[in-house]
PDB file of N, CA and C in Angstrom:
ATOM      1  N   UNK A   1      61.722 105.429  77.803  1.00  0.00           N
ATOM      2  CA  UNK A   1      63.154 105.483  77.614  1.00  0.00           C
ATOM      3  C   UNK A   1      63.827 105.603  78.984  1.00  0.00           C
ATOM      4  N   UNK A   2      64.779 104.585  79.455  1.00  0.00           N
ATOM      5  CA  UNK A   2      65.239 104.882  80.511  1.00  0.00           C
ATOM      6  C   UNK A   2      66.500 105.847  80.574  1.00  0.00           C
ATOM      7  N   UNK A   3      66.369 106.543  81.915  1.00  0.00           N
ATOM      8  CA  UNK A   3      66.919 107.672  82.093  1.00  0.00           C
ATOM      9  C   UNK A   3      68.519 107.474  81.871  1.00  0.00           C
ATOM     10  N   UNK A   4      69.610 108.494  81.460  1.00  0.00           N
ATOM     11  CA  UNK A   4      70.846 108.092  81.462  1.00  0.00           C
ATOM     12  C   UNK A   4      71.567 108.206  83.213  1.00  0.00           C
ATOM     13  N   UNK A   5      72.397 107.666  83.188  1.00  0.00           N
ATOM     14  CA  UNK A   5      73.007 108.081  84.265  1.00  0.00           C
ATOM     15  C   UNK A   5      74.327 108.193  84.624  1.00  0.00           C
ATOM     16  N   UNK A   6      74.949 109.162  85.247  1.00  0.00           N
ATOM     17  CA  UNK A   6      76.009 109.764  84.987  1.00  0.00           C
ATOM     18  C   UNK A   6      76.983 108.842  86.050  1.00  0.00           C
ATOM     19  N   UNK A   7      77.743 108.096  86.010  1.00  0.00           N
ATOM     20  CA  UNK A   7      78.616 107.555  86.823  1.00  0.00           C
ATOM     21  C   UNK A   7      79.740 108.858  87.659  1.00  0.00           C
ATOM     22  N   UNK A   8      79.550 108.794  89.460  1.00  0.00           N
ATOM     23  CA  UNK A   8      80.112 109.744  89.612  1.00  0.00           C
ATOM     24  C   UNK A   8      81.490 109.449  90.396  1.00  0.00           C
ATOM     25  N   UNK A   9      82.658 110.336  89.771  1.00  0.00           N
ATOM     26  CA  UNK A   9      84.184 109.614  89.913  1.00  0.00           C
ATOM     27  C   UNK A   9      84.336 110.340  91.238  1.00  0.00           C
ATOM     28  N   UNK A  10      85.265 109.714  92.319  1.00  0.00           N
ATOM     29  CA  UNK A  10      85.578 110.117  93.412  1.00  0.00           C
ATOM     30  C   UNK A  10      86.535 110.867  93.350  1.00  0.00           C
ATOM     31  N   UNK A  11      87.243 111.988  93.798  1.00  0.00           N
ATOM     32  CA  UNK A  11      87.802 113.116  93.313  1.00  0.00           C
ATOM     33  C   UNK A  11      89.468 112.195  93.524  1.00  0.00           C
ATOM     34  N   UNK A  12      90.078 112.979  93.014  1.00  0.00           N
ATOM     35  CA  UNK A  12      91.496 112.861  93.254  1.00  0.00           C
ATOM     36  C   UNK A  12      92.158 113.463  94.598  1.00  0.00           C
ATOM     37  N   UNK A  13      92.230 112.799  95.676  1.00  0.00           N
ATOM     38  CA  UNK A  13      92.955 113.772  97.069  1.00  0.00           C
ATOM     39  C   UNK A  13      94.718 113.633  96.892  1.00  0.00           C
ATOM     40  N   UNK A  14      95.049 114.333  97.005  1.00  0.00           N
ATOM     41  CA  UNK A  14      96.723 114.418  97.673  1.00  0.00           C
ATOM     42  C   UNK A  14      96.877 113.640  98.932  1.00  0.00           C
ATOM     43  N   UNK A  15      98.280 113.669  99.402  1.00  0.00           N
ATOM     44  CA  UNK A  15      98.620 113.350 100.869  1.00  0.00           C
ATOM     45  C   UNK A  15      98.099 113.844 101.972  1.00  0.00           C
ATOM     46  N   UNK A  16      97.678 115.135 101.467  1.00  0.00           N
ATOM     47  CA  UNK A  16      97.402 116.021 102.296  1.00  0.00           C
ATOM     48  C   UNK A  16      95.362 115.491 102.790  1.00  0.00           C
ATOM     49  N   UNK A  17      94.515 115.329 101.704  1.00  0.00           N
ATOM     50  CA  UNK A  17      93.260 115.069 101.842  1.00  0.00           C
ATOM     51  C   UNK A  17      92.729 115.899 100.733  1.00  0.00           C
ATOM     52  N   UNK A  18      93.632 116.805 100.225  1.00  0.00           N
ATOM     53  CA  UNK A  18      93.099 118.282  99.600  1.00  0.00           C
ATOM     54  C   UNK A  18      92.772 117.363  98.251  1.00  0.00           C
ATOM     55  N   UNK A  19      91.774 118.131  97.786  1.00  0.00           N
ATOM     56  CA  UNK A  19      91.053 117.301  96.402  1.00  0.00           C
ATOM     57  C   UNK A  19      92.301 118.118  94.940  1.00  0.00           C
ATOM     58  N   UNK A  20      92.511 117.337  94.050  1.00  0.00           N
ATOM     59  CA  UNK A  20      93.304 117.861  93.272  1.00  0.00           C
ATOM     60  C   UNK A  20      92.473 118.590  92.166  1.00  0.00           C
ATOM     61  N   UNK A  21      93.199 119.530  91.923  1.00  0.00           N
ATOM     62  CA  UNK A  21      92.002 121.112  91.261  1.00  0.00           C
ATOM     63  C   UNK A  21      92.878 120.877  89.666  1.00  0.00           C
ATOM     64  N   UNK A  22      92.169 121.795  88.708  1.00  0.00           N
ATOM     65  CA  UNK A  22      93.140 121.798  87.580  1.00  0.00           C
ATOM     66  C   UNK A  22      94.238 123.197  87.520  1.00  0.00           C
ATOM     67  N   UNK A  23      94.562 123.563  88.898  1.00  0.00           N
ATOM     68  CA  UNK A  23      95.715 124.421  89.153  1.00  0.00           C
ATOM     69  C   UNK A  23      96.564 123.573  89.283  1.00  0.00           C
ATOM     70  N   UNK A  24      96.365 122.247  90.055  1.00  0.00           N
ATOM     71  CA  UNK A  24      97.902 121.215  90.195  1.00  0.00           C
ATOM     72  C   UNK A  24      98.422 120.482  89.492  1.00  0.00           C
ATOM     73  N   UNK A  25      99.725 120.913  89.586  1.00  0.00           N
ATOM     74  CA  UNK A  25     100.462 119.765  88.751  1.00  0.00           C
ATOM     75  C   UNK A  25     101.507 118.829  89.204  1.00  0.00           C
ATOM     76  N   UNK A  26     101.958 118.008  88.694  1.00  0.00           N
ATOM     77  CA  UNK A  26     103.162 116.987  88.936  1.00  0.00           C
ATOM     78  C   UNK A  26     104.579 117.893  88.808  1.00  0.00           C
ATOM     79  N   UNK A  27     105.387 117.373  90.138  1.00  0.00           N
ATOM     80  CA  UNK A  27     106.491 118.090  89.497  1.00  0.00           C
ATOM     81  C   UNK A  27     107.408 116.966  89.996  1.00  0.00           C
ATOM     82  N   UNK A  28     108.351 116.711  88.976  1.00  0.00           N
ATOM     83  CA  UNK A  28     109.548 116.177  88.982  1.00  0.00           C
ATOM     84  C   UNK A  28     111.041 116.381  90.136  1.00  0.00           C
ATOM     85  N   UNK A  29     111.638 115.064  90.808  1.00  0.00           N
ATOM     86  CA  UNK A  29     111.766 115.522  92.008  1.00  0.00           C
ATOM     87  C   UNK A  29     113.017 116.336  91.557  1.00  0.00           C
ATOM     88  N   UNK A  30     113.646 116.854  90.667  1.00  0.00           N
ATOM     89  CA  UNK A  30     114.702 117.741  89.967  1.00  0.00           C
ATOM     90  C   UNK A  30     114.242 118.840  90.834  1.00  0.00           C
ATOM     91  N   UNK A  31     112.914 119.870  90.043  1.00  0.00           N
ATOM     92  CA  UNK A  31     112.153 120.672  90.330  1.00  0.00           C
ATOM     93  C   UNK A  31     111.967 120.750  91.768  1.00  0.00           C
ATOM     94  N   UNK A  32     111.160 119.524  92.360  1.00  0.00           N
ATOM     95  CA  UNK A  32     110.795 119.565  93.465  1.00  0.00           C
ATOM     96  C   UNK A  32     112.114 119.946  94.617  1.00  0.00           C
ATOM     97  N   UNK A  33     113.253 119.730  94.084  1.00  0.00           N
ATOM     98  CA  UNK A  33     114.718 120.113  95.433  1.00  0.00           C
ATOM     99  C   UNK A  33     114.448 121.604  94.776  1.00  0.00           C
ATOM    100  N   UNK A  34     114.797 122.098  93.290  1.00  0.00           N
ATOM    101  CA  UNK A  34     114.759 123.395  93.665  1.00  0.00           C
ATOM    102  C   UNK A  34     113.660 124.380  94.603  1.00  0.00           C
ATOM    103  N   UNK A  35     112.146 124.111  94.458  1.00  0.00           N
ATOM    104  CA  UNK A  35     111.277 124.661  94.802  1.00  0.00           C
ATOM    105  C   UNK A  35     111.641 124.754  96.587  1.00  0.00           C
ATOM    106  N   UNK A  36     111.718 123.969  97.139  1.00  0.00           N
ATOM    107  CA  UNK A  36     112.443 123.667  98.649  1.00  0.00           C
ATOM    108  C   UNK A  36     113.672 123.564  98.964  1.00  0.00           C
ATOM    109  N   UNK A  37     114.302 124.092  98.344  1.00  0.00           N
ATOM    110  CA  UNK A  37     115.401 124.428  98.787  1.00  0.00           C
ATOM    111  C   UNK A  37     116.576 123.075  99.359  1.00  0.00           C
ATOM    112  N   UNK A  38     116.273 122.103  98.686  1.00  0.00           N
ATOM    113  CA  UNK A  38     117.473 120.892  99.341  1.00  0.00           C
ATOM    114  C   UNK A  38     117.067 119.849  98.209  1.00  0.00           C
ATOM    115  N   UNK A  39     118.461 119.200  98.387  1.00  0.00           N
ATOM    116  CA  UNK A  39     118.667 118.234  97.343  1.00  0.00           C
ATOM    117  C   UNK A  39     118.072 117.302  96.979  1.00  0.00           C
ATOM    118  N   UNK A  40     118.257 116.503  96.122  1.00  0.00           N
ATOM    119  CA  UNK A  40     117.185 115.626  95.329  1.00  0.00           C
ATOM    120  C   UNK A  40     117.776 114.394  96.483  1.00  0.00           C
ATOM    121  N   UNK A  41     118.886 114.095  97.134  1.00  0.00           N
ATOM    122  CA  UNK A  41     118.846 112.897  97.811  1.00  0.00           C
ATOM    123  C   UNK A  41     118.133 112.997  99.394  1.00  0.00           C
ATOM    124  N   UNK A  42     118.046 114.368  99.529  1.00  0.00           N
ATOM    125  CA  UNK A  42     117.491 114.747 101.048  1.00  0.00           C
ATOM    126  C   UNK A  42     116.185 114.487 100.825  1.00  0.00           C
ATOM    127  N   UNK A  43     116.087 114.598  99.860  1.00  0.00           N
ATOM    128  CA  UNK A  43     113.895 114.487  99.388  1.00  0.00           C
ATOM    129  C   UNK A  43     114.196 113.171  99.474  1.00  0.00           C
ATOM    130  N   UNK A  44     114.853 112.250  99.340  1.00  0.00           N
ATOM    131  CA  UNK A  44     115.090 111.043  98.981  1.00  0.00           C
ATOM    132  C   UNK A  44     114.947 110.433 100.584  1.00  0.00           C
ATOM    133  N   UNK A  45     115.884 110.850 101.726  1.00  0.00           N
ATOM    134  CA  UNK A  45     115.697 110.481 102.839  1.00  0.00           C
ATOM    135  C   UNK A  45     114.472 110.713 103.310  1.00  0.00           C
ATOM    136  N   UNK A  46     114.171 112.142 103.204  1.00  0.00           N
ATOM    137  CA  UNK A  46     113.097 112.613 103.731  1.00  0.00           C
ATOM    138  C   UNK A  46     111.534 111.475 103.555  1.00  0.00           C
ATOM    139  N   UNK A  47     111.334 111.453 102.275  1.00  0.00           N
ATOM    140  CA  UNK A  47     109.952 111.029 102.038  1.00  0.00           C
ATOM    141  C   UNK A  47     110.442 109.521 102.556  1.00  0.00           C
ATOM    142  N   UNK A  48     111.567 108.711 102.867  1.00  0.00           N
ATOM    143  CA  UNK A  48     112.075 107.376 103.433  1.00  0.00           C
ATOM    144  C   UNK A  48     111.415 107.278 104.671  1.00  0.00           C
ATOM    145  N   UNK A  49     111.623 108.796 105.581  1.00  0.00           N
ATOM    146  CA  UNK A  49     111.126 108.918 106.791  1.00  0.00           C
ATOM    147  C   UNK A  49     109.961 110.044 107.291  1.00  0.00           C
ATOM    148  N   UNK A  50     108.978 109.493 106.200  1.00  0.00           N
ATOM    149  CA  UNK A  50     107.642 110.365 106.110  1.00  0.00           C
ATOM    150  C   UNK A  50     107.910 111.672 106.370  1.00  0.00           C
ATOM    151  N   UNK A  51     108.822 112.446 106.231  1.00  0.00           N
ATOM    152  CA  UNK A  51     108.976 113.950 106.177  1.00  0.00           C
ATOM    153  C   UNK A  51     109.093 114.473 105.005  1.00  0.00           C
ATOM    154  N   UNK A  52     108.733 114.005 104.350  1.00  0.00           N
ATOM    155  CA  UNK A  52     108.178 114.518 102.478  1.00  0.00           C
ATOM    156  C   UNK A  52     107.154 114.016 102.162  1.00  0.00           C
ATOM    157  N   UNK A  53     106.667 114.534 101.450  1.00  0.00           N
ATOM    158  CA  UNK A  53     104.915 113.877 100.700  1.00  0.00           C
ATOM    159  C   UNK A  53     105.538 112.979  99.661  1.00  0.00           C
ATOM    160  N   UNK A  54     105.087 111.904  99.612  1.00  0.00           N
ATOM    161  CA  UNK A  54     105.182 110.374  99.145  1.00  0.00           C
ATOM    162  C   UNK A  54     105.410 111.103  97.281  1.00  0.00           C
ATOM    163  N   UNK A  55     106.236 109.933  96.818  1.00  0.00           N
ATOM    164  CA  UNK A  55     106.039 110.193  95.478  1.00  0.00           C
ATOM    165  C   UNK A  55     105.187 109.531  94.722  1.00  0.00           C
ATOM    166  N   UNK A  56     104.425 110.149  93.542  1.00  0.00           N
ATOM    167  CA  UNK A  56     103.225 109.225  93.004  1.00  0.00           C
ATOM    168  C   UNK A  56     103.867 108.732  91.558  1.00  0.00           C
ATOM    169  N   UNK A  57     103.602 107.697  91.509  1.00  0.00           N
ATOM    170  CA  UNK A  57     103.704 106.965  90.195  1.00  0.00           C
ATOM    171  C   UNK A  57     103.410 107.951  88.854  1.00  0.00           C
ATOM    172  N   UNK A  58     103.920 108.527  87.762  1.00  0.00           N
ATOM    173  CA  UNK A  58     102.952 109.566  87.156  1.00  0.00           C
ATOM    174  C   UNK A  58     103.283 108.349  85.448  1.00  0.00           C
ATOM    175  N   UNK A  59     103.882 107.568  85.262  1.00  0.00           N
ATOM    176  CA  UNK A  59     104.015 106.469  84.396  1.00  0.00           C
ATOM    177  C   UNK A  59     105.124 105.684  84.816  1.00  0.00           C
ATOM    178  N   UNK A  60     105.181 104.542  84.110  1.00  0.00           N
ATOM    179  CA  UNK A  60     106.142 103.393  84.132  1.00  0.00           C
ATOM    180  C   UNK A  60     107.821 104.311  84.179  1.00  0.00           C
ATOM    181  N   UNK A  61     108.026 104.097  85.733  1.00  0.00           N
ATOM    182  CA  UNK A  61     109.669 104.339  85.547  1.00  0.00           C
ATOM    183  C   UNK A  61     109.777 105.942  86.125  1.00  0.00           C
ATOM    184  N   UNK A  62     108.256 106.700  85.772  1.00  0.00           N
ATOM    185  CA  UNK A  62     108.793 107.913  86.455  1.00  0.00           C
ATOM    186  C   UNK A  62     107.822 108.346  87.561  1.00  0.00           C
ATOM    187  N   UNK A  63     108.298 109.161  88.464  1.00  0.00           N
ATOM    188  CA  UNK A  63     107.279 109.976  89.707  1.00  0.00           C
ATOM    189  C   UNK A  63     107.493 111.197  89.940  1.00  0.00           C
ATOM    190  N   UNK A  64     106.748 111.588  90.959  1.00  0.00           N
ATOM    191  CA  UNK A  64     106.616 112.843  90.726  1.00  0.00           C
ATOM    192  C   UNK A  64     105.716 113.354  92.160  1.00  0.00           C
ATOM    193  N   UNK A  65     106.058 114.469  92.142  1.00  0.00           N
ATOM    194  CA  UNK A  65     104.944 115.075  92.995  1.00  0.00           C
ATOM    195  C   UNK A  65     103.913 116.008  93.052  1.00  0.00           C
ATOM    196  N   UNK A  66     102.595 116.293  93.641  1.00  0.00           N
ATOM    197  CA  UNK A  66     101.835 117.320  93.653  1.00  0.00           C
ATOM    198  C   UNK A  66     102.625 118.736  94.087  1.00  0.00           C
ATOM    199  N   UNK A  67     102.602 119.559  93.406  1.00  0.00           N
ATOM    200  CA  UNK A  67     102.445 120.722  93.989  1.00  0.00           C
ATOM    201  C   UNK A  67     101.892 121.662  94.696  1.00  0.00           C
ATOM    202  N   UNK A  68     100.345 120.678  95.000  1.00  0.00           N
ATOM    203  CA  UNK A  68     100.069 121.485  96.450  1.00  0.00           C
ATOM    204  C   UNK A  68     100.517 120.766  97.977  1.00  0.00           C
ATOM    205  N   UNK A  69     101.062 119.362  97.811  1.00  0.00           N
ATOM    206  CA  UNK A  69     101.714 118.759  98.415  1.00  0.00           C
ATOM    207  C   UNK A  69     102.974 119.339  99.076  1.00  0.00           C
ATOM    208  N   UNK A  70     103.617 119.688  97.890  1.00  0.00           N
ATOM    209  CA  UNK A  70     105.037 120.633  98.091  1.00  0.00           C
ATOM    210  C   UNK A  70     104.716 121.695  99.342  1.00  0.00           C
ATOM    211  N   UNK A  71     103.440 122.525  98.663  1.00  0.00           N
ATOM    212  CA  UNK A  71     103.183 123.883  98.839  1.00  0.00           C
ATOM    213  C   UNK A  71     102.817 124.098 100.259  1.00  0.00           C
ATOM    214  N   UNK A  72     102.135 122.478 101.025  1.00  0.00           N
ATOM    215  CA  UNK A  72     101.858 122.402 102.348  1.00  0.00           C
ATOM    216  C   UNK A  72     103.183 122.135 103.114  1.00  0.00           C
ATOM    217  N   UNK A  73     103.808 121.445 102.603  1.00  0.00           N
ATOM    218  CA  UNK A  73     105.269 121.203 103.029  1.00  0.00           C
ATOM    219  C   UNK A  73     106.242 122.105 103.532  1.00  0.00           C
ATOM    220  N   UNK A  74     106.450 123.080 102.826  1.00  0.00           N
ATOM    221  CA  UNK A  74     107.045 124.378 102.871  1.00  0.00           C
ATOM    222  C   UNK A  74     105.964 125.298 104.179  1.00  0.00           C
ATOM    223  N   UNK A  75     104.774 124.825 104.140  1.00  0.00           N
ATOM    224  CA  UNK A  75     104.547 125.653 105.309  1.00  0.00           C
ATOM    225  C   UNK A  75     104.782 124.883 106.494  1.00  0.00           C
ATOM    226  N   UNK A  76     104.905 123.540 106.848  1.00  0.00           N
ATOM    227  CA  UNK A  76     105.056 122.633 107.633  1.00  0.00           C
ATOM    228  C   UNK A  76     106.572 122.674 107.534  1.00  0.00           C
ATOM    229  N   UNK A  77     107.390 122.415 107.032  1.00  0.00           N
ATOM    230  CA  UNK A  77     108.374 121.900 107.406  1.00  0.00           C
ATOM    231  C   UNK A  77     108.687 120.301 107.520  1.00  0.00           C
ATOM    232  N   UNK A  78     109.216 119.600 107.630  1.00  0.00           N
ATOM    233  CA  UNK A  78     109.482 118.215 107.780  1.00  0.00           C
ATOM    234  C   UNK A  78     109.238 117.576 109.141  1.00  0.00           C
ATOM    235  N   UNK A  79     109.075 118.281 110.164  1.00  0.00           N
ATOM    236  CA  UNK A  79     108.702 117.741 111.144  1.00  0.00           C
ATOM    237  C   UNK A  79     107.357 118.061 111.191  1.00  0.00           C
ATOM    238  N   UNK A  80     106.387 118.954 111.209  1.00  0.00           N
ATOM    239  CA  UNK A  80     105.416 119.439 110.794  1.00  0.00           C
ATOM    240  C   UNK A  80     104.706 118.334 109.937  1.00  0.00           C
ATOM    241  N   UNK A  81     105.314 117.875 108.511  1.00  0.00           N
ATOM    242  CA  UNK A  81     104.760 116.719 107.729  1.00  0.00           C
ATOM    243  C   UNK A  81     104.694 115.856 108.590  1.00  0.00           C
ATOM    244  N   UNK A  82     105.806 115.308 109.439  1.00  0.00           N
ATOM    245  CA  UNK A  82     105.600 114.266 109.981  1.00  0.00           C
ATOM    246  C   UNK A  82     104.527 114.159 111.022  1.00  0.00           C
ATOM    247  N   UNK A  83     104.270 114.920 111.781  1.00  0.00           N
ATOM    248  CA  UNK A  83     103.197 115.109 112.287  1.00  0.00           C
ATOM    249  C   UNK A  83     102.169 115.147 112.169  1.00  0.00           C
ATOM    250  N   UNK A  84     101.762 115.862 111.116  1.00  0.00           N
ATOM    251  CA  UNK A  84     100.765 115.864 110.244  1.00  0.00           C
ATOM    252  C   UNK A  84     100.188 114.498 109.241  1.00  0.00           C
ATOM    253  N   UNK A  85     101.171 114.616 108.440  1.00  0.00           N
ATOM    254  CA  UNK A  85     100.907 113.769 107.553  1.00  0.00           C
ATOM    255  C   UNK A  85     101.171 112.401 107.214  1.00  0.00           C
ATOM    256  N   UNK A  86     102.856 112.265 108.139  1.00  0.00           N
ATOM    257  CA  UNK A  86     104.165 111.281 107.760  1.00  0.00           C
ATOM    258  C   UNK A  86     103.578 110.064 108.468  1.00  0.00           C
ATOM    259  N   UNK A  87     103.016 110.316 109.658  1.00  0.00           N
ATOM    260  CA  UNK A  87     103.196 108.933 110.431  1.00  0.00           C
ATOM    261  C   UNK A  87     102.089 108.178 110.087  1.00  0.00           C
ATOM    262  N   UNK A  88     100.822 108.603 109.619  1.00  0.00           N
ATOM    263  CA  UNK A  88      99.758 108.022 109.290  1.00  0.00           C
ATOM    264  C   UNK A  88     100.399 107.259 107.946  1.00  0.00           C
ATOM    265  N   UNK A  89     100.708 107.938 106.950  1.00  0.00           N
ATOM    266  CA  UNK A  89     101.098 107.714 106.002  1.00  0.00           C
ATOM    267  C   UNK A  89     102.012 106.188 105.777  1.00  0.00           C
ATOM    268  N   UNK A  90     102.847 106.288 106.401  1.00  0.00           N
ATOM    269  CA  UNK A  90     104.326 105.357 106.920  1.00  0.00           C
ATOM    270  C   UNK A  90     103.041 103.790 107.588  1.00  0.00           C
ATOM    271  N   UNK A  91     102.078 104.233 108.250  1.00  0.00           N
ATOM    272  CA  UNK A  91     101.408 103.255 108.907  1.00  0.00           C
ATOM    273  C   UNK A  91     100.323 102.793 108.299  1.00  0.00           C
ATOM    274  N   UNK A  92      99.847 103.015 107.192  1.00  0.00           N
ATOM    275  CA  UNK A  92      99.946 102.570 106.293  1.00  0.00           C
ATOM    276  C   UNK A  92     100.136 102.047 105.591  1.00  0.00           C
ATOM    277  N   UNK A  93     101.543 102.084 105.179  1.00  0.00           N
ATOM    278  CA  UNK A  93     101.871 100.970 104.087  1.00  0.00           C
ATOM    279  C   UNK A  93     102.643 100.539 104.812  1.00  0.00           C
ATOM    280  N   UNK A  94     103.060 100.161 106.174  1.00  0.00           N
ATOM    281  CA  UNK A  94     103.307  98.667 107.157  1.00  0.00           C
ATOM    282  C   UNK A  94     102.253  98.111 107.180  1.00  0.00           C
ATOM    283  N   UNK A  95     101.542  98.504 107.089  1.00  0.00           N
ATOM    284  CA  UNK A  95     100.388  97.499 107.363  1.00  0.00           C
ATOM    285  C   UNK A  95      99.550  96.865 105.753  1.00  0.00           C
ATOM    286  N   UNK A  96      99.981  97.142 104.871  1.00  0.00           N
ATOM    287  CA  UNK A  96      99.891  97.319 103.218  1.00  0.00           C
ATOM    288  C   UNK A  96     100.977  96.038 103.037  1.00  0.00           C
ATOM    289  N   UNK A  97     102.408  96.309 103.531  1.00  0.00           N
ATOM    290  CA  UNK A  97     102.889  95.471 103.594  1.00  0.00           C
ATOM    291  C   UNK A  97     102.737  93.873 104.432  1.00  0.00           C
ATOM    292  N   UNK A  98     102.039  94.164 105.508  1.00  0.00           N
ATOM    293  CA  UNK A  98     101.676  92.689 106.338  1.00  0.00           C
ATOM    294  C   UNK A  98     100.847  92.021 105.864  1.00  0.00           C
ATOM    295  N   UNK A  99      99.912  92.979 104.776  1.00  0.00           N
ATOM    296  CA  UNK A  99      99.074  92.312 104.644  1.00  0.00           C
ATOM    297  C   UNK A  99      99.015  91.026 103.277  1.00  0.00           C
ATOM    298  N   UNK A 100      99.970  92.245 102.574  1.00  0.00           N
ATOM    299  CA  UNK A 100     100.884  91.276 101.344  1.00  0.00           C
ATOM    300  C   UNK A 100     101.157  90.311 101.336  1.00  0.00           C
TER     301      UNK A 100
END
């Protein structure tokens, strides 16, 4: 009888690299201005100019974000993201786009 074998799924990472745990959840960018303190159109500029963690698709029409995403954010700050996280990110999908 041949042996079964377990197909093994590659984890889920954030923006950040961090693997997604079943503590995280999606939060809606409503939520997401209150949790940080600024408005839903500043999140709007912000993640425009990689100083917010990207929004993820969570179904047709809506997005959303990680909350440990947020949670690194708030210790970074927006320039901090960008540093960190923003510019790789941003370079990326220019180059996602050229390749289109």
């Amino acid at each position: 009888m041949p042996a079964l074998i377990t197909p093994i799924h590659s984890p889920i990472l954030n923006a950040c690299g961090q693997e997604i745990t079943d503590t995280d959840r999606h939060v809606k960018v409503k939520e997401a201005a209150t949790i940080v303190s600024v408005s839903a159109r500043t999140i709007e500029n912000m993640v425009a100019a990689g100083q917010f963690p990207p929004k993820h698709n969570t179904s047709p029409g809506r997005v959303a974000f990680w909350l440990s995403e947020l949670n690194e954010w708030q210790k970074l700050g927006c320039n901090g993201w960008y540093q960190r996280y923003g510019q790789k990110h941003l370079q990326a999908l220019n180059s996602q786009k050229r390749t289109a």
